[in-house]
Protein backbone atom coordinates (compact mmCIF):
# COMPACT_ATOMS: atom_id res chain seq x y z
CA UNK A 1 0.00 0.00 0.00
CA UNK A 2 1.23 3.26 -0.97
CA UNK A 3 0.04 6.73 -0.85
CA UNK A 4 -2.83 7.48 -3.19
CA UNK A 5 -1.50 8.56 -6.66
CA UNK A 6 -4.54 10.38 -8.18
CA UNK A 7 -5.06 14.36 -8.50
CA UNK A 8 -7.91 15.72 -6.32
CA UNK A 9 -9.98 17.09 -9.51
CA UNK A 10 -10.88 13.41 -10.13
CA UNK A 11 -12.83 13.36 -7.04
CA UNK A 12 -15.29 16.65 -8.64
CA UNK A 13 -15.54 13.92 -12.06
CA UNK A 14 -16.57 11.42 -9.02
CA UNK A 15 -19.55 13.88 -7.30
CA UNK A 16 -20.45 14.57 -11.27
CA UNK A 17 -21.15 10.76 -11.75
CA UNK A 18 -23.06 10.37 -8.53
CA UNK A 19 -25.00 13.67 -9.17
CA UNK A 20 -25.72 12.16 -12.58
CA UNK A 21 -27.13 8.87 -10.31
CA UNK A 22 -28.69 10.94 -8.57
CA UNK A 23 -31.14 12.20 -11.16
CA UNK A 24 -31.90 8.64 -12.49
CA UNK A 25 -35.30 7.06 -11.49
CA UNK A 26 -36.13 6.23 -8.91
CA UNK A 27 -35.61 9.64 -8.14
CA UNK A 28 -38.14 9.90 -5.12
CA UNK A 29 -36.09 7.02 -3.72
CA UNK A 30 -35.06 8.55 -0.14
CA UNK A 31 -32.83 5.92 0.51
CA UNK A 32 -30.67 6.20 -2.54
CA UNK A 33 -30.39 10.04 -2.40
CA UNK A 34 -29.01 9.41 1.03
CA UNK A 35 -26.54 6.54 0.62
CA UNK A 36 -25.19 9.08 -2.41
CA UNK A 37 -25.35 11.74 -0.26
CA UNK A 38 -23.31 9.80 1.86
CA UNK A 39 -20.93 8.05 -0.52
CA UNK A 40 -20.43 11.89 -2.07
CA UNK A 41 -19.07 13.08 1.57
CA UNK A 42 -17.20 9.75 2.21
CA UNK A 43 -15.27 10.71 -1.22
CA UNK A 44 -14.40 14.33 -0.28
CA UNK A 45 -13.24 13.39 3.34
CA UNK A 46 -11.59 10.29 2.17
CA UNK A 47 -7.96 11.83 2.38
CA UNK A 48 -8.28 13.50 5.28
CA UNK A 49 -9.66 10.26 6.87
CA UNK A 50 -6.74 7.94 5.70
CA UNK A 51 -4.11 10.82 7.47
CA UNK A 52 -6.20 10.49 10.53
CA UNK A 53 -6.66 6.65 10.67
CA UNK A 54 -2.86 6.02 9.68
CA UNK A 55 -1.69 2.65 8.44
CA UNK A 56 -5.79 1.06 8.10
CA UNK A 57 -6.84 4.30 6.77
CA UNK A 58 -7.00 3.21 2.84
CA UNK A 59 -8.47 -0.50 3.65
CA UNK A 60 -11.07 1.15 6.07
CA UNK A 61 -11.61 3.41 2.99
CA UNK A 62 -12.33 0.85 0.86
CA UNK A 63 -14.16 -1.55 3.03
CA UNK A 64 -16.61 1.39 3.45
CA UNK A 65 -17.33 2.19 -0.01
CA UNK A 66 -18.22 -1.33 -0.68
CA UNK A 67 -20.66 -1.81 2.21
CA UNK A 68 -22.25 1.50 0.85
CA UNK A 69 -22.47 0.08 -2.37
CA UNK A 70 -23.96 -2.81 -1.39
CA UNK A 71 -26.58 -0.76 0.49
CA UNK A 72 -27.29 1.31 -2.07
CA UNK A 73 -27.58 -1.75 -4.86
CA UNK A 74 -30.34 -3.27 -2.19
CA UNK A 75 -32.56 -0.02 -2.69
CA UNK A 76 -32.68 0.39 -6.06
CA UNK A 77 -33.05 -3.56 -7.14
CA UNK A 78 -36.22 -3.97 -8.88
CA UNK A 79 -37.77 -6.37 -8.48
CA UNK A 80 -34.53 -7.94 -6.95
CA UNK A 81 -31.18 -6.29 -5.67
CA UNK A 82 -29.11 -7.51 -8.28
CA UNK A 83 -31.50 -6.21 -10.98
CA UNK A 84 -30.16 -2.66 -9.97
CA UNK A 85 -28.97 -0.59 -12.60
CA UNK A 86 -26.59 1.50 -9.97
CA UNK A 87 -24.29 -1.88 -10.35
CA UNK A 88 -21.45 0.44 -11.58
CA UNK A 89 -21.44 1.96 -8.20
CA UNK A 90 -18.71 -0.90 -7.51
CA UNK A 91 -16.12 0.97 -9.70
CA UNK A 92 -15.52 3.24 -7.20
CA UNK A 93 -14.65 1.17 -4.14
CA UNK A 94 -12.37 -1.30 -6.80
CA UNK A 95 -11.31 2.06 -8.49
CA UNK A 96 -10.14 3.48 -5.06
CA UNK A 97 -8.15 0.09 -3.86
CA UNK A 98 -6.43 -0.07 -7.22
CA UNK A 99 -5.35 3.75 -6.53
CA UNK A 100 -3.47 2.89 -3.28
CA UNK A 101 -2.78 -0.71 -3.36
CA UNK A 102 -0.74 -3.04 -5.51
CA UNK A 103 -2.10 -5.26 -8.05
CA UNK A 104 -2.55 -8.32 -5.30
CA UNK A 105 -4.21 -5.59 -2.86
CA UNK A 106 -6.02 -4.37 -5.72
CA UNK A 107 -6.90 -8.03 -7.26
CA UNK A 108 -8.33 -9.13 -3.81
CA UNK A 109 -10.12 -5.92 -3.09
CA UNK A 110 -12.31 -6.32 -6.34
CA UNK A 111 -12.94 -10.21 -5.21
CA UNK A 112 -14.51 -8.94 -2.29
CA UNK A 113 -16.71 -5.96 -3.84
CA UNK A 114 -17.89 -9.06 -6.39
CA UNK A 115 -18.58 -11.34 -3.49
CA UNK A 116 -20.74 -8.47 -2.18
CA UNK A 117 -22.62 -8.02 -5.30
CA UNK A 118 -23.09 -11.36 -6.19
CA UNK A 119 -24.32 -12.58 -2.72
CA UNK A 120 -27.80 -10.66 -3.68
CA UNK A 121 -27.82 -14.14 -6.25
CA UNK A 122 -28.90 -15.92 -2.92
CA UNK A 123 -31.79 -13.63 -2.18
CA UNK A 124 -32.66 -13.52 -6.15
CA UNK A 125 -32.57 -17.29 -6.09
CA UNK A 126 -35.32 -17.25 -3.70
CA UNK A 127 -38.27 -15.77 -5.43
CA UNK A 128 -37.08 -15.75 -9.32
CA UNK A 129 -35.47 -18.75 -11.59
CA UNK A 130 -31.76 -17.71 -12.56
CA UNK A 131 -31.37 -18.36 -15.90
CA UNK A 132 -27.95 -19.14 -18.04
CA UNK A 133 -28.45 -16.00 -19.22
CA UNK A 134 -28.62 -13.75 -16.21
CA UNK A 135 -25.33 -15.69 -14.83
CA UNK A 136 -23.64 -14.64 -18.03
CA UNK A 137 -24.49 -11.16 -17.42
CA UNK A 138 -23.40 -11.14 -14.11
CA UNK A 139 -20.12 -12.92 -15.05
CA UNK A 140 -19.29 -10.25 -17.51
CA UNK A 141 -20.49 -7.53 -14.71
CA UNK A 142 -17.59 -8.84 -12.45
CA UNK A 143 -15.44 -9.22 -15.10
CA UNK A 144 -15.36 -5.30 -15.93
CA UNK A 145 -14.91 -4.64 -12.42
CA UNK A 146 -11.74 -6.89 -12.65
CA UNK A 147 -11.11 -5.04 -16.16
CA UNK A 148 -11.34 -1.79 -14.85
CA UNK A 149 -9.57 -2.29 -11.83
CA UNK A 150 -6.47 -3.32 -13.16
CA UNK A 151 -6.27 -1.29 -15.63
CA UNK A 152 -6.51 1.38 -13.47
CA UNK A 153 -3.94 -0.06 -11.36
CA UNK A 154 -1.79 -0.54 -14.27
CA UNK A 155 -1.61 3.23 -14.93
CA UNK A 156 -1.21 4.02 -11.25
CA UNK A 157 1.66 1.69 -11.08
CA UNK A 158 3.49 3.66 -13.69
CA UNK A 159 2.36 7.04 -12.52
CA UNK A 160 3.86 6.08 -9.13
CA UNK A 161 7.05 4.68 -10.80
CA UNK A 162 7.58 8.07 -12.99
CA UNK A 163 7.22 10.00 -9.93
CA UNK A 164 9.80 7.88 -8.01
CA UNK A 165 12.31 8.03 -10.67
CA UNK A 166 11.43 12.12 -11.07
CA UNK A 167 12.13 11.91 -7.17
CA UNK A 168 15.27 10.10 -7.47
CA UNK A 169 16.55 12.46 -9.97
CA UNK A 170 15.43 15.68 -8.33
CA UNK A 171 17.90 14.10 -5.36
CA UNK A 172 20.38 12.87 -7.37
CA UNK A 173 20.60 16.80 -9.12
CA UNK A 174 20.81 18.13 -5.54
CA UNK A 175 23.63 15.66 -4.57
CA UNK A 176 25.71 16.89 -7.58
CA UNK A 177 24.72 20.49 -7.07
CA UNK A 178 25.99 20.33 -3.50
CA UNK A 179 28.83 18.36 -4.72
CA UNK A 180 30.01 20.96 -7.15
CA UNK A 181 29.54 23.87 -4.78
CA UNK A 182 31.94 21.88 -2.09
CA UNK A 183 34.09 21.03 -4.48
CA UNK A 184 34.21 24.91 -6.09
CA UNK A 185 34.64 26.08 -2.50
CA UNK A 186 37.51 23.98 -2.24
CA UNK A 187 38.83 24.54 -4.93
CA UNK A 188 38.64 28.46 -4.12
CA UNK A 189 39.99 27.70 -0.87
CA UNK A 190 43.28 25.89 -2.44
CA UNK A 191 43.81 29.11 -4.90
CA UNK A 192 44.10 31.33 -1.77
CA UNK A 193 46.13 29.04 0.06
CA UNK A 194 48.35 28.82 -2.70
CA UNK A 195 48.40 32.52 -3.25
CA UNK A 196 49.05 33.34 0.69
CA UNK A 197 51.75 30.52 0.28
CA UNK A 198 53.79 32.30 -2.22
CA UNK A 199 53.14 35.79 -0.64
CA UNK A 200 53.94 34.64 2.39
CA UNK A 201 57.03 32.59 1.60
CA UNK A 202 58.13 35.82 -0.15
CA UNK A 203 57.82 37.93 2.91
CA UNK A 204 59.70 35.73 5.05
CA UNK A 205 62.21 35.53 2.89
CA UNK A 206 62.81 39.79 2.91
CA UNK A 207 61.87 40.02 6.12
CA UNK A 208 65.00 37.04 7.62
CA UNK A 209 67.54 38.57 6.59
CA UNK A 210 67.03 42.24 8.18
CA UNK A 211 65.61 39.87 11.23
CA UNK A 212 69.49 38.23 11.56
CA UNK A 213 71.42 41.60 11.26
CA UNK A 214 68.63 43.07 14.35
CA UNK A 215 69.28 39.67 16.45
CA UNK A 216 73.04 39.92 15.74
CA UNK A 217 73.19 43.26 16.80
CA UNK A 218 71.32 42.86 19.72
CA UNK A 219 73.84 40.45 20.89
CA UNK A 220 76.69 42.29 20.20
CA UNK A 221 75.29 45.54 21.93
CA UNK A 222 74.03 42.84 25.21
CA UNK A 223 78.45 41.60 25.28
CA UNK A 224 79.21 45.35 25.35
CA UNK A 225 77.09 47.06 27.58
CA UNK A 226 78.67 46.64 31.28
CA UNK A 227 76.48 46.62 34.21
CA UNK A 228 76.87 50.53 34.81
CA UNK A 229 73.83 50.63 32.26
CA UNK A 230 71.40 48.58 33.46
CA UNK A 231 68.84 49.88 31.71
CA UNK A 232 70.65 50.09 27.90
CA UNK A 233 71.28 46.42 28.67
CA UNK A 234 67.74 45.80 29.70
CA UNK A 235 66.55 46.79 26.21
CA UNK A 236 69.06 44.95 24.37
CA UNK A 237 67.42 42.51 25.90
CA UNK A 238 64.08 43.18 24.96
CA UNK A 239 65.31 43.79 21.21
CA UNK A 240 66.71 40.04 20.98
CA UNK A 241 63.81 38.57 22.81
CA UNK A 242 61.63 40.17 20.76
CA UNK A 243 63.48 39.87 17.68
CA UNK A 244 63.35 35.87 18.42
CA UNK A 245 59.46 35.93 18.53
CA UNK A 246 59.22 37.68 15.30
CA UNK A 247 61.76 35.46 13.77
CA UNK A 248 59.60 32.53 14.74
CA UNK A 249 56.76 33.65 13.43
CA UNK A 250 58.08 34.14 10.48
CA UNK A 251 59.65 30.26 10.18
CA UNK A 252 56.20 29.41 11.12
CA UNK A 253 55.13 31.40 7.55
CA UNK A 254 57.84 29.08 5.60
CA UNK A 255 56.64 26.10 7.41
CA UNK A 256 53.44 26.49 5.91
CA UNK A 257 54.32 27.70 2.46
CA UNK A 258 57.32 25.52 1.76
CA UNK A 259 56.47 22.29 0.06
CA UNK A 260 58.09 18.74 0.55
CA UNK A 261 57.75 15.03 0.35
CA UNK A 262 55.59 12.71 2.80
CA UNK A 263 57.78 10.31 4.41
CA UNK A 264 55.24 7.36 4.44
CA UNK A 265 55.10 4.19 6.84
CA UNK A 266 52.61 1.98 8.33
CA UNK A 267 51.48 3.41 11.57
CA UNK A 268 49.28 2.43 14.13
CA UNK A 269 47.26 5.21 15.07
CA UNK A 270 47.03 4.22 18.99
CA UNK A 271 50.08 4.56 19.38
CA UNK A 272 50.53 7.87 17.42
CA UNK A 273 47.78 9.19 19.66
CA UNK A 274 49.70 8.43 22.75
CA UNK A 275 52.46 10.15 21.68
CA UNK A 276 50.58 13.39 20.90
CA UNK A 277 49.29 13.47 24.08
CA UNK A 278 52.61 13.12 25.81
CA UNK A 279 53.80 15.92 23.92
CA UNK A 280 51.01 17.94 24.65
CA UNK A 281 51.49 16.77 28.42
CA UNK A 282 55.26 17.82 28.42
CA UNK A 283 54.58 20.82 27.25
CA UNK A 284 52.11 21.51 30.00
CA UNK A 285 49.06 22.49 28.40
CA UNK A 286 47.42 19.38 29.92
CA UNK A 287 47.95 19.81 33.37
CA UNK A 288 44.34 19.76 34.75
CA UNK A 289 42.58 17.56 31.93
CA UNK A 290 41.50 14.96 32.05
CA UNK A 291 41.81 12.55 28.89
CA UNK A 292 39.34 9.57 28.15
CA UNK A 293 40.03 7.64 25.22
CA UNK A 294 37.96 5.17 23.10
CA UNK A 295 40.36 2.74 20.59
CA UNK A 296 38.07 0.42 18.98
CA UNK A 297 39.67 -2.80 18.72
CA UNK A 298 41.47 -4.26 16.04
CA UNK A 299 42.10 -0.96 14.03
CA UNK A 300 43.65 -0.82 10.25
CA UNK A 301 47.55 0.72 10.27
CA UNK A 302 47.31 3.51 8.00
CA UNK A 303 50.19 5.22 5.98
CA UNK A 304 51.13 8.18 7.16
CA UNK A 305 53.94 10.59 8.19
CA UNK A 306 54.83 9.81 11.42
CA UNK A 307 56.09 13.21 12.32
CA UNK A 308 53.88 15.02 10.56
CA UNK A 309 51.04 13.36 11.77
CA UNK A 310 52.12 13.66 15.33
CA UNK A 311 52.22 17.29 14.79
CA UNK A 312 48.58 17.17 13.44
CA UNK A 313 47.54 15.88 17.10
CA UNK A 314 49.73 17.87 19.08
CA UNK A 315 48.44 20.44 17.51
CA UNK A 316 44.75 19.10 17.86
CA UNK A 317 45.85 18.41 21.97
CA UNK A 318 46.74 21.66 22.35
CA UNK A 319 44.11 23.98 21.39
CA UNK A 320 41.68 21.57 22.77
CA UNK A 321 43.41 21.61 25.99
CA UNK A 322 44.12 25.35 25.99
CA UNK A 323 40.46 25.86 25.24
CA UNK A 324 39.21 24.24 28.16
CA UNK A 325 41.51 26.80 29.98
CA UNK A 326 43.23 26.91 33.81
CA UNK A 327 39.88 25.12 35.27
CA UNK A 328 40.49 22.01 33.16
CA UNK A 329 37.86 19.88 31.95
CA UNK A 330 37.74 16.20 29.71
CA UNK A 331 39.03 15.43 26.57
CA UNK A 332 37.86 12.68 24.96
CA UNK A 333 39.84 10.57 22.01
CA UNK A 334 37.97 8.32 19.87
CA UNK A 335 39.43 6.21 17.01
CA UNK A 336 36.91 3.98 14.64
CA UNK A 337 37.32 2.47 11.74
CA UNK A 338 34.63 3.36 9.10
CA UNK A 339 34.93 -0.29 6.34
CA UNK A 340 31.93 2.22 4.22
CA UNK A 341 34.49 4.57 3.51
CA UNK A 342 37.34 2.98 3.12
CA UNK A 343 38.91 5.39 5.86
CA UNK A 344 40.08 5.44 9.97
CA UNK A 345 38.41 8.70 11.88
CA UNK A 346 39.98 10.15 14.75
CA UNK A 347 37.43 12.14 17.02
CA UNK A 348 39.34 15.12 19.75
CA UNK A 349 36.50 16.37 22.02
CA UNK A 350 36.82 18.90 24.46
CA UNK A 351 34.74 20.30 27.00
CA UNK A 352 35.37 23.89 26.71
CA UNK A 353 33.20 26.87 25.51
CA UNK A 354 33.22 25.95 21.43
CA UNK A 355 34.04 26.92 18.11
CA UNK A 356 31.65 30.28 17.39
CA UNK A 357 29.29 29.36 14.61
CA UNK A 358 30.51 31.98 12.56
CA UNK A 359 34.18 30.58 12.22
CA UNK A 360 33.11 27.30 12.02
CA UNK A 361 33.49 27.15 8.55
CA UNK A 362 36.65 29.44 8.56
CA UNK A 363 38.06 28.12 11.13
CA UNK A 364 40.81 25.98 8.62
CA UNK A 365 41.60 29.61 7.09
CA UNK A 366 45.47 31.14 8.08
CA UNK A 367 44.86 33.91 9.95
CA UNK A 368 41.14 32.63 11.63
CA UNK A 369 41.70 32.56 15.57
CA UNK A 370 39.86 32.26 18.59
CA UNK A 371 42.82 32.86 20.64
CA UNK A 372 44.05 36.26 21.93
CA UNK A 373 47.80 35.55 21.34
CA UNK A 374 47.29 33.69 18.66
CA UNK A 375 48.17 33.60 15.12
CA UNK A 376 45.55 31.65 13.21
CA UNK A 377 48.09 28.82 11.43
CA UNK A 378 48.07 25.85 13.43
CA UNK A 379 45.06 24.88 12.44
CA UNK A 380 45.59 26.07 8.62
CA UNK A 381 48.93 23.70 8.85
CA UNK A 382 46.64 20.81 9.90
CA UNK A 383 44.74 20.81 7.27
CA UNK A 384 47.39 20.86 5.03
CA UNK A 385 49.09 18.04 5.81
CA UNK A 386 45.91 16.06 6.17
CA UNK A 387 44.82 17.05 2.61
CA UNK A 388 48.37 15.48 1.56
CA UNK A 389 47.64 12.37 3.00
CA UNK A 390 44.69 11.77 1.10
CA UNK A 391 42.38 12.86 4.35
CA UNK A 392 40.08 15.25 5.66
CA UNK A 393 39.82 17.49 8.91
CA UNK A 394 36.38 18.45 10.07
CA UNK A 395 34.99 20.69 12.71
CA UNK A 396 31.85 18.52 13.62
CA UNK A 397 30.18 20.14 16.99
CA UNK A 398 27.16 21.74 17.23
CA UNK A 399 27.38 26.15 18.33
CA UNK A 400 27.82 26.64 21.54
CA UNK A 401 29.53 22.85 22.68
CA UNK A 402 32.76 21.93 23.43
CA UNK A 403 34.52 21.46 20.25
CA UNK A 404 35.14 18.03 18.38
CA UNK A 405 37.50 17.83 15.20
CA UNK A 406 37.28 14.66 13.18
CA UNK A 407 40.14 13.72 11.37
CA UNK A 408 40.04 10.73 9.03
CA UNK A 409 42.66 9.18 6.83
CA UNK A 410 41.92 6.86 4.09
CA UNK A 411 43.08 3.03 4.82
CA UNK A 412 45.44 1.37 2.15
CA UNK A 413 45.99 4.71 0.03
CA UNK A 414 49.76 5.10 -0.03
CA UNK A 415 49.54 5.84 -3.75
CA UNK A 416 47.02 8.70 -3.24
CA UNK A 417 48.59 10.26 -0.54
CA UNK A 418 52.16 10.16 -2.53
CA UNK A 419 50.29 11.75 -4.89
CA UNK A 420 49.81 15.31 -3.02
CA UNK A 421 52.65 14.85 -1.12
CA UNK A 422 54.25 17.35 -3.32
CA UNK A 423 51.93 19.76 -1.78
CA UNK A 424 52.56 19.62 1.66
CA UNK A 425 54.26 22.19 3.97
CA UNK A 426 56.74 20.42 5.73
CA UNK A 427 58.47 21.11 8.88
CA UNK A 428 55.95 22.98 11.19
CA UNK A 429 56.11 23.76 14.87
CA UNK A 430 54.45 22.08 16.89
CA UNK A 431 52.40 24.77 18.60
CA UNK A 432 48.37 25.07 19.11
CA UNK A 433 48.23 29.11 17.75
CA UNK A 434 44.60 28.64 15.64
């Protein structure tokens, strides 16, 4: 059973028909100008009474045109029931199963609206001889309702099949149209990566060298001063710290515009995990966190850049921990393997105050931070090196939760991520600044 495939202006062509009945002698019948009275209102409020009823709704439908038929064929038989001329009345209950059922639904549906009709035989049978004749006339009467009924089921059928494949189209046109725009953002997103790349490789380049005669020269001028000018030397020293910071912010810029090969190797990504968070740990940034982790079992190796990788989830560690600030909170590390695609996903959840939904889909952009001090490249470097290997980095938390990045690499791809490994920004620091 399926939804009922017919326009509503066929139910108007229905009341038409019935009117017509209506106007056929007997006309001063009161029972027939009732039971099409009420067949006419049953027809109108038949959708509305299928929603209501739910999954019964189109059998109850049915069932209840038939008994009015066979009401109606009872007061208008003369001199016996099935003598009525109002036979065709049955069309309409075997007409409305063939709209929402199948053919068997529709097959058995008729059967019983020709039970119905022909039971009146029994009563006939009783006061009047049947004759060959008038059982051949009553065959062929049942016969056109099987006729009619699945032939109209016939064209439903295909209406409903037209529509589905219309349907499946329509989706399959909106799949590739939201394909193409991901893929055109992407590919948008690449030509200003590449562009900041060059500009900013560029820049570090003319801004190093000045950088080394500044540093060098704060050195010299530290070794000279003596410690009857405290506060020369104290300057000095804020020149060649200073000069230090800018100097790593600037290798930071090379890191991610200089290109390089993936060192590839079979790694288990347990294992890798552990490491980041050691790193993360040393470095103090974990201090008051606490970390839950979820390894399925029995987890594909993957090929991947070791290093690189652990700087990924360093990285990752990091800014999740440094999110969740000095009061701490839980960070939760899930690895599953996904056999549909082909692929490994690494979930980092933290319990801190979110990515804001307008960054969320900048937040893979240099220069997008939600950090004060920050910079806006770790997270830019991330995705870089993920991209290379064939993967994909995703900010997957609703606004306004803690945030959760998925990471997945594809399993048994060495080839593809070889591939882009010309691409790849190479050494980067292994600092959380996004």
């Amino acid at each position: 059973m399926t939804e009922r495939a017919t326009p509503r202006w066929l139910d108007v062509l229905w009341l038409l028909f019935l009117g017509g009945l209506a106007l056929i002698p007997p006309i001063g019948e009161v029972h027939k100008q009732l039971f099409l009275l009420i067949i006419g209102i049953v027809q109108l409020l038949e959708t509305r009474f299928v929603q209501v009823a739910g999954a019964p709704g189109p059998s109850l439908a049915v069932l209840i045109k038939i008994v009015l038929a066979t009401v109606l064929i009872n007061h208008t038989g003369d001199p016996a029931a099935i003598n009525s001329d109002y036979y065709p009345i049955y069309y309409l209950p075997v007409m409305t199963a063939a709209m929402y059922f199948g053919p068997v639904g529709t097959l058995l549906w008729t059967l019983l609206a020709s039970a119905a009709y022909s039971a009146y035989l029994i009563q006939a049978e009783q006061s009047f001889t049947i004759t060959g004749h008038g059982i051949a006339e009553l065959l062929m009467r049942i016969l056109f309702f099987f006729f009619v009924a699945m032939t109209v089921n016939r064209f439903v059928m295909q209406y409903r099949m037209q529509v589905r494949r219309y349907q499946e189209l329509s989706e399959s046109l909106t799949e590739a149209n939201r394909s193409l725009k991901l893929a055109q953002e992407e590919a948008r997103r690449a030509e200003r990566l590449a562009a900041l790349g060059q500009m900013s490789a560029g820049l570090a380049h003319e801004i190093r060298n000045p950088l080394g005669v500044i540093k060098g020269s704060a050195e010299l001028l530290t070794q000279k001063l003596d410690a009857a000018d405290p506060l020369a030397k104290e300057l000095a020293g804020y020149i060649y710290t200073e000069v230090n910071r800018v100097s790593a912010l600037v290798g930071r810029f090379l890191d991610f515009a200089r290109p390089s090969r993936l060192d590839l190797a079979l790694t288990d990504l347990p294992e890798l995990m552990e490491r980041g968070l050691k790193t993360a740990s040393d470095q103090g940034a974990c201090a008051a966190v606490k970390v839950r982790r979820d390894f399925a079992p029995a987890l594909p190796r993957v090929m991947l850049d070791q290093d690189l990788c652990d700087q990924v989830f360093t990285n990752l560690f990091i800014n999740a921990c440094e999110a969740m600030g000095e009061q701490g909170g839980e960070l939760q590390v899930r690895i599953r393997n996904v056999p549909a695609e082909s692929s490994v996903a690494v979930e980092i959840e933290d319990s801190g105050p979110g990515v804001p939904p307008e960054l969320k889909e900048q937040i893979f952009n240099p220069f997008v931070t939600t950090k004060r001090t920050g910079v806006g490249l770790g997270l830019a470097i991330v995705s870089k090196i993920v991209d290379a290997h064939g993967g994909s980095v995703k900010l997957i938390s609703p606004p306004h939760q803690g945030a959760c990045f998925r990471v997945t690499f594809p399993v048994g791809a060495e080839s593809d991520a070889g591939g882009k490994s010309q691409s790849l920004a190479a050494e980067t620091r292994r600092h959380g600044d996004s």
